[in-house]
N, C-alpha and C. Protein backbone atom coordinates (compact mmCIF):
# COMPACT_ATOMS: atom_id res chain seq x y z
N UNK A 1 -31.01 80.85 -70.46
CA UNK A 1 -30.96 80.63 -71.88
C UNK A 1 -32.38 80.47 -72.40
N UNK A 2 -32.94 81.10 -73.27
CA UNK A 2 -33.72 81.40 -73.69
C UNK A 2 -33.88 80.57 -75.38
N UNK A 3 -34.98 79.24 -75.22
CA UNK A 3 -34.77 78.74 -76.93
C UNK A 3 -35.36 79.78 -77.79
N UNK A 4 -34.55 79.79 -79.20
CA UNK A 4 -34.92 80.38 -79.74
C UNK A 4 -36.11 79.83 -80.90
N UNK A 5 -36.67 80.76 -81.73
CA UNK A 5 -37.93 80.04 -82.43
C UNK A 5 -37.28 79.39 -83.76
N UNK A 6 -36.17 80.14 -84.18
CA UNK A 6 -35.54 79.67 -85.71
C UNK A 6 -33.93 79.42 -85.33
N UNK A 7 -33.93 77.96 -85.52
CA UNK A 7 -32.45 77.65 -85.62
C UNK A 7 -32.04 76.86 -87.19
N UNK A 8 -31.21 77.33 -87.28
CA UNK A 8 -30.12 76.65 -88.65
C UNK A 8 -30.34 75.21 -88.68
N UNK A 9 -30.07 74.60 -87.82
CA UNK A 9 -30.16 73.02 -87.43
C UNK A 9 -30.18 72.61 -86.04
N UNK A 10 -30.84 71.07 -85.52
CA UNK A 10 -30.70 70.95 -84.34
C UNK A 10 -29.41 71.33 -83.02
N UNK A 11 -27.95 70.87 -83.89
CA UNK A 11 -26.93 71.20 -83.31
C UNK A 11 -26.62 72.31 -82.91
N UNK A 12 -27.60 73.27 -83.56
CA UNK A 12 -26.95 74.96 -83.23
C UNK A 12 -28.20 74.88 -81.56
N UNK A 13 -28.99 74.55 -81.52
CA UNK A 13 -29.80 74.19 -80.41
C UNK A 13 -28.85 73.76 -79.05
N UNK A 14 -28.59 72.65 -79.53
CA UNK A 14 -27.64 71.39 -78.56
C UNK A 14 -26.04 72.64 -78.30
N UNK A 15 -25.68 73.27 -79.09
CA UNK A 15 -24.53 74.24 -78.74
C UNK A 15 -24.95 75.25 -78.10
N UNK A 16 -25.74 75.71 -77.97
CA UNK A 16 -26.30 76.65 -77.33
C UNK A 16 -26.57 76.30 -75.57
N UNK A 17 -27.54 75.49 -75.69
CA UNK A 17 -27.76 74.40 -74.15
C UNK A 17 -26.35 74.34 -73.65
N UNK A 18 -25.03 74.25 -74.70
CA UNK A 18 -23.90 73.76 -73.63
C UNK A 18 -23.04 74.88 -73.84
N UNK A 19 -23.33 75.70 -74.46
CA UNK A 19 -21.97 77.05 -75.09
C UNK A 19 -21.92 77.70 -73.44
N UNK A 20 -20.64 78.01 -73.57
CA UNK A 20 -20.32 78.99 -72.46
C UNK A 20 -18.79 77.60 -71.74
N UNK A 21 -17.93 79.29 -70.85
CA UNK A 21 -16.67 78.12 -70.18
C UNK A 21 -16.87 76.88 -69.44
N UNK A 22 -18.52 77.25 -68.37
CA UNK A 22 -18.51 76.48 -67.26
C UNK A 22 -19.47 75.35 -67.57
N UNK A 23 -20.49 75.30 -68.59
CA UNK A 23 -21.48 74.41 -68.32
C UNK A 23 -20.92 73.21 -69.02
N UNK A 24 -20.23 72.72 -70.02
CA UNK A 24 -19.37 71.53 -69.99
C UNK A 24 -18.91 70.46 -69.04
N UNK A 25 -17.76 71.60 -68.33
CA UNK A 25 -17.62 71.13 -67.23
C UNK A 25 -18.31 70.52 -65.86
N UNK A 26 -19.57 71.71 -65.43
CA UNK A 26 -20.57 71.16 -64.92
C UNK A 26 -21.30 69.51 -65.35
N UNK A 27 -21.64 69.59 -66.25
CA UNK A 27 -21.92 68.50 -66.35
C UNK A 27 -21.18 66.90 -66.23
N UNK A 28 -19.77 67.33 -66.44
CA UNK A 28 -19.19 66.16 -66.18
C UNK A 28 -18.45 66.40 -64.61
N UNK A 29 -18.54 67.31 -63.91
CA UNK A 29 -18.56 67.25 -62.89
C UNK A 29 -19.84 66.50 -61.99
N UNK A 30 -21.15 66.61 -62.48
CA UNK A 30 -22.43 66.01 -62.21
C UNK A 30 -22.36 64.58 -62.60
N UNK A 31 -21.81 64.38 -64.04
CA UNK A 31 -21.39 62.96 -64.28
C UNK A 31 -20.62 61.81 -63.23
N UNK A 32 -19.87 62.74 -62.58
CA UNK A 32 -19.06 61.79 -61.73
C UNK A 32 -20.14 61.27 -60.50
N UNK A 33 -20.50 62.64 -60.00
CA UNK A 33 -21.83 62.05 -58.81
C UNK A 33 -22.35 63.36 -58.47
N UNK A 34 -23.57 63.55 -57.99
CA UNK A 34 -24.51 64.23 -57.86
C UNK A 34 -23.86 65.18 -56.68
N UNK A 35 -23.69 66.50 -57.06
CA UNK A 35 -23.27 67.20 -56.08
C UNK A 35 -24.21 68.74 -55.25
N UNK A 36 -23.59 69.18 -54.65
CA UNK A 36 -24.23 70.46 -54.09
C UNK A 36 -23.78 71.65 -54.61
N UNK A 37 -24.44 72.80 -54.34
CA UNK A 37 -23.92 73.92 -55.00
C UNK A 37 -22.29 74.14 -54.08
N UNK A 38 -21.88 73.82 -52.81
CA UNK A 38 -20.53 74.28 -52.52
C UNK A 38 -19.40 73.34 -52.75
N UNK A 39 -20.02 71.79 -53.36
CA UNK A 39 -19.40 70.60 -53.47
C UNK A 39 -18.66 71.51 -55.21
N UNK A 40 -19.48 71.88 -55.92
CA UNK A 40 -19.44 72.30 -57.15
C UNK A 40 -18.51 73.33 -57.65
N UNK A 41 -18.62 74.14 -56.37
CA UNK A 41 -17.98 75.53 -56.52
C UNK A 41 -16.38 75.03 -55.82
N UNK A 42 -16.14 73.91 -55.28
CA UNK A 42 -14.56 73.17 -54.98
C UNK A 42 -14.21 72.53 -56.04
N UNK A 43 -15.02 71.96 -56.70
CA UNK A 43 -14.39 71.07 -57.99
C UNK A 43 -14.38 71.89 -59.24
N UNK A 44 -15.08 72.76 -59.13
CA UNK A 44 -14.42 73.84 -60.28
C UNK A 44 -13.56 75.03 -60.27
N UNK A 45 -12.47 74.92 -60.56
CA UNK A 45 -11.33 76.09 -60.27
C UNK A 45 -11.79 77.18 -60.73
N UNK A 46 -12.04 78.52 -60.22
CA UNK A 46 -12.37 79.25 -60.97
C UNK A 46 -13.72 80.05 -60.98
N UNK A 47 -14.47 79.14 -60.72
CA UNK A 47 -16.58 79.80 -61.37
C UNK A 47 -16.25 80.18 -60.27
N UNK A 48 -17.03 81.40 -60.28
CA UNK A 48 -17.81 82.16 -59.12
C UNK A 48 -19.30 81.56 -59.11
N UNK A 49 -19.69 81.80 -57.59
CA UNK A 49 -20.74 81.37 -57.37
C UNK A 49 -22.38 82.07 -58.38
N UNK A 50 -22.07 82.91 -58.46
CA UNK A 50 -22.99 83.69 -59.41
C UNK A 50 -22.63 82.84 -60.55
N UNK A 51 -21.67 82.98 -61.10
CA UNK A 51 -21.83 82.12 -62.91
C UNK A 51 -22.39 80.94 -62.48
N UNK A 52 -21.88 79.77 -61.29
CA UNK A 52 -22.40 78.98 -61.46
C UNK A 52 -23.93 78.63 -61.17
N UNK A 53 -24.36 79.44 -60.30
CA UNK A 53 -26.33 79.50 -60.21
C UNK A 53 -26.37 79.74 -61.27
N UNK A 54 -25.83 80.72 -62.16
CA UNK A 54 -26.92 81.10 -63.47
C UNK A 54 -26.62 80.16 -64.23
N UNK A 55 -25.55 79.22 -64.79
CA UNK A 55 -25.10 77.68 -65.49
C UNK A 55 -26.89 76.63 -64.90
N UNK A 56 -26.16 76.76 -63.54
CA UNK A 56 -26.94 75.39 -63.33
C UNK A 56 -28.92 75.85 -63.64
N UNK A 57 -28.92 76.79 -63.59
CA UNK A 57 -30.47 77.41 -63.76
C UNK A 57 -30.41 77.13 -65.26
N UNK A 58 -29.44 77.41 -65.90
CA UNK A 58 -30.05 77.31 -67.57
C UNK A 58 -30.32 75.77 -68.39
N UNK A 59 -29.11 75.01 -67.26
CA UNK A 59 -29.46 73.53 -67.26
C UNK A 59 -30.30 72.75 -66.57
N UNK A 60 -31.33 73.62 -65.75
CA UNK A 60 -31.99 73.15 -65.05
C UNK A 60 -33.17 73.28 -66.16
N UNK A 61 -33.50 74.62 -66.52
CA UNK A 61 -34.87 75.02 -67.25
C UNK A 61 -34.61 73.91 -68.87
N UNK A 62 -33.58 73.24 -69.40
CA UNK A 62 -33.64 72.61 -70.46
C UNK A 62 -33.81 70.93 -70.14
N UNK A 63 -33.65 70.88 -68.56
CA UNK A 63 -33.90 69.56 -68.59
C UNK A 63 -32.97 68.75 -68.24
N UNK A 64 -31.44 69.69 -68.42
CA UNK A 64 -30.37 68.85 -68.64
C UNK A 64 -29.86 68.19 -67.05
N UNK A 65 -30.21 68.75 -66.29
CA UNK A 65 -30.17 68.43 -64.93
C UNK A 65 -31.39 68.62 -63.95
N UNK A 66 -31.51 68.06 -62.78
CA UNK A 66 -32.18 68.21 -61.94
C UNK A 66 -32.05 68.57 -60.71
N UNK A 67 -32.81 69.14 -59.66
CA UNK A 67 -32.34 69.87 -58.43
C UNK A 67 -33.71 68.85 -57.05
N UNK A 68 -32.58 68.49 -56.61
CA UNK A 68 -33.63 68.00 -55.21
C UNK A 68 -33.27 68.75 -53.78
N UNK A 69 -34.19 69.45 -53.33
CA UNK A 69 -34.01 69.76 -52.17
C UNK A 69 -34.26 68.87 -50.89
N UNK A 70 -33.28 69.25 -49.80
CA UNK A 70 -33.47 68.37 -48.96
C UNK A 70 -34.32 69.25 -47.81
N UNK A 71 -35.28 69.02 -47.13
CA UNK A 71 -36.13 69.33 -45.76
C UNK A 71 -35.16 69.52 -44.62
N UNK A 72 -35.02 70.13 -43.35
CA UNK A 72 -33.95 70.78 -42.42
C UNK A 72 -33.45 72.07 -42.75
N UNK A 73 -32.69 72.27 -41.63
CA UNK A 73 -31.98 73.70 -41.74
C UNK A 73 -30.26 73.03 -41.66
N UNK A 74 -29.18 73.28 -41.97
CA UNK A 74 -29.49 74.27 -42.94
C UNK A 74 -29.97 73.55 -44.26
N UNK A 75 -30.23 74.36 -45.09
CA UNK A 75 -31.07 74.33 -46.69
C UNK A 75 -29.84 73.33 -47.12
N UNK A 76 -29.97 72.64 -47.81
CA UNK A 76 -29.48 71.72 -48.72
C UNK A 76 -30.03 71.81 -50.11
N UNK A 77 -29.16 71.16 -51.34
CA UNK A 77 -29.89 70.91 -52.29
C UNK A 77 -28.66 70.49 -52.89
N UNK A 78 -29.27 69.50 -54.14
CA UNK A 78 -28.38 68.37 -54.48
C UNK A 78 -28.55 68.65 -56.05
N UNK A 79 -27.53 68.63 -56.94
CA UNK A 79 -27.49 68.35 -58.72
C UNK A 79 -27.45 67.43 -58.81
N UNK A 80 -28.35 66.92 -60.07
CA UNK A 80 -27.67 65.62 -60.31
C UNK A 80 -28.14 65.43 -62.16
N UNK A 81 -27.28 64.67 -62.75
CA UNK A 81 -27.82 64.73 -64.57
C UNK A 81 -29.44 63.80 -64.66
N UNK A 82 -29.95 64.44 -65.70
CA UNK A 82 -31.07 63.60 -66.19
C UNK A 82 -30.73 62.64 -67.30
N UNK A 83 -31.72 62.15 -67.83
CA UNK A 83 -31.11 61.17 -68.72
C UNK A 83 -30.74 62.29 -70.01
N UNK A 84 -31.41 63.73 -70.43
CA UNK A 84 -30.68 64.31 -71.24
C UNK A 84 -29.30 64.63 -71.03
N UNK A 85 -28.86 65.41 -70.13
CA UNK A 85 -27.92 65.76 -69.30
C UNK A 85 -26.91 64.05 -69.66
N UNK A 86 -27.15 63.04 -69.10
CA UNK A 86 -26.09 62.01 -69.27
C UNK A 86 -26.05 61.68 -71.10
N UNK A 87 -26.63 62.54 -72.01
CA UNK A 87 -26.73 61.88 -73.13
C UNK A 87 -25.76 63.71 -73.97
N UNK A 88 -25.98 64.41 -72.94
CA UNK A 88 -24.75 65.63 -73.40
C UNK A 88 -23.71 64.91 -72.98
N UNK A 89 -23.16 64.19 -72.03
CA UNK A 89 -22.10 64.16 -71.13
C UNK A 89 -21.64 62.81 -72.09
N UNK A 90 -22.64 62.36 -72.64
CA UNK A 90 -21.47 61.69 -73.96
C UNK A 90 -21.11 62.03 -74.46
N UNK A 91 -21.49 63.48 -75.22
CA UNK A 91 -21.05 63.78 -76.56
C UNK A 91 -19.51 64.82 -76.03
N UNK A 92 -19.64 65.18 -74.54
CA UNK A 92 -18.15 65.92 -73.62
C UNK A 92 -17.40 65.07 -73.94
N UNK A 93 -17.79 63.86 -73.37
CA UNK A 93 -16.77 62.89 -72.90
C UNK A 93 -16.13 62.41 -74.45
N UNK A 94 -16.81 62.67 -75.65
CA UNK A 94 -16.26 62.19 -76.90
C UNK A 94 -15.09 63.75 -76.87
N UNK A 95 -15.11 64.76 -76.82
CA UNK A 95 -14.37 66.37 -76.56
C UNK A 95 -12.96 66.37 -76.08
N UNK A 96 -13.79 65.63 -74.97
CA UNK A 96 -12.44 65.23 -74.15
C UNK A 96 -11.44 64.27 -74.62
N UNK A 97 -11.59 63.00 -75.01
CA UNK A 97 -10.93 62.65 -75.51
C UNK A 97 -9.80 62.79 -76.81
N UNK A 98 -10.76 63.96 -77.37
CA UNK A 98 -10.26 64.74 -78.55
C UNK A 98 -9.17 65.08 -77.97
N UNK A 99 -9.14 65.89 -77.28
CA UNK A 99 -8.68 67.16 -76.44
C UNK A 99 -7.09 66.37 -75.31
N UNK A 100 -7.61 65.34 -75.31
CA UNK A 100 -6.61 64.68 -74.81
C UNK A 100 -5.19 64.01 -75.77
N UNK A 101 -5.95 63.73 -76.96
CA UNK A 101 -5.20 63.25 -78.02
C UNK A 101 -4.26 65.00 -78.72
N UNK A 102 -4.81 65.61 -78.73
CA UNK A 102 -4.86 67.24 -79.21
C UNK A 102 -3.35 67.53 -78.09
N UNK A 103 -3.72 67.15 -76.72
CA UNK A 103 -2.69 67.65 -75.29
C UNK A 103 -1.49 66.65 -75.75
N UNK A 104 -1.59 65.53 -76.00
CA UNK A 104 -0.30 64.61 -76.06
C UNK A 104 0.19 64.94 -77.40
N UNK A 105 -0.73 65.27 -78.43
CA UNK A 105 0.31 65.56 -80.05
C UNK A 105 1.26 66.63 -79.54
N UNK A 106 0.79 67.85 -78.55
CA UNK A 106 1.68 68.95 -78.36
C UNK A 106 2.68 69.16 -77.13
N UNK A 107 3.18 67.42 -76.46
CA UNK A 107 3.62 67.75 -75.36
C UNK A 107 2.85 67.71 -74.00
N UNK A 108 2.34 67.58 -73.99
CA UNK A 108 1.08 67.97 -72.70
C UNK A 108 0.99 66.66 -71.96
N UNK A 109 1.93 65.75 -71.88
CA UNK A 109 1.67 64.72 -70.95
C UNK A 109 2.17 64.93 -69.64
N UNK A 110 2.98 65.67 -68.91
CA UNK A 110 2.67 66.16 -67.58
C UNK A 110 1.64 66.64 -67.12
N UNK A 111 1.46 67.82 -67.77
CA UNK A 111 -0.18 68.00 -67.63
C UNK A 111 -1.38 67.14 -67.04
N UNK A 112 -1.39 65.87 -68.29
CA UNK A 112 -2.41 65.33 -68.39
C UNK A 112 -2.08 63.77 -67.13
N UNK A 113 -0.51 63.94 -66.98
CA UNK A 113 -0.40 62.79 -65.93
C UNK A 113 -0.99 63.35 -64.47
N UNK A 114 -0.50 64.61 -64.05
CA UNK A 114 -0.77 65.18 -63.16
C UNK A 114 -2.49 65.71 -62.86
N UNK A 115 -2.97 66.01 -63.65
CA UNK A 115 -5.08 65.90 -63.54
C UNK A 115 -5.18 64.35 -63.58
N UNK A 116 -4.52 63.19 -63.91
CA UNK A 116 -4.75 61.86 -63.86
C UNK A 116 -5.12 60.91 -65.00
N UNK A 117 -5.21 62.25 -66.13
CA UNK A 117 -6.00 61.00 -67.46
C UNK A 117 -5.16 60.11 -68.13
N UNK A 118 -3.68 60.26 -67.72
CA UNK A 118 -3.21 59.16 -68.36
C UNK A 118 -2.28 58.34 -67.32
N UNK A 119 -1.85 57.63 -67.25
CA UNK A 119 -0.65 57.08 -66.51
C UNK A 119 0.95 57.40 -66.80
């Protein structure tokens, strides 16, 4: 992701950093605890490993996360949020809750018992 020089307002910025299916999720997958690229690619149904290098590279170059490598063979390397990154993962976690209220107006409480968010 590439910033651009003229935006409308900051938010079109901040939507951009998070637009797309997977990088949301990423991040509150990182929210829970700092994972690896194959820890990442199990907890997300779905991404291919390609979408998700190119996700975590675009959140890497904005800051929103960080990458530590570990020394040994084999190669390791660990995600984990920065303090920007935990200050997106509030404004998810406000989404989600939307989104949860949005799932129960229409029925959706099996659903939402069965992923665990409600009892």
């Amino acid at each position: 992701m590439k910033i651009r020089e003229n935006y409308t307002c900051p938010l079109e910025l901040t939507h951009d950093i998070t637009r797309g299916k997977w990088k949301p999720i990423i991040l509150w997958q990182l929210g829970k605890r700092p994972s690896t690229l194959a820890q990442l690619e199990r907890d997300i149904n779905g991404v291919t490993q390609k979408m998700l290098l190119e996700h975590l590279n675009e959140l890497l170059h904005v800051g929103a996360i960080a990458k530590h490598t570990f020394e040994g063979y084999p190669l390791k390397a660990e995600y984990r949020l920065t303090e920007r990154g935990n200050r997106l993962l509030e404004a998810i976690a406000i989404m989600q809750e939307v989104g949860i209220d949005l799932m129960k107006e229409n029925g959706m409480d099996d659903i939402l018992r069965e992923k665990g968010f409600i009892d």
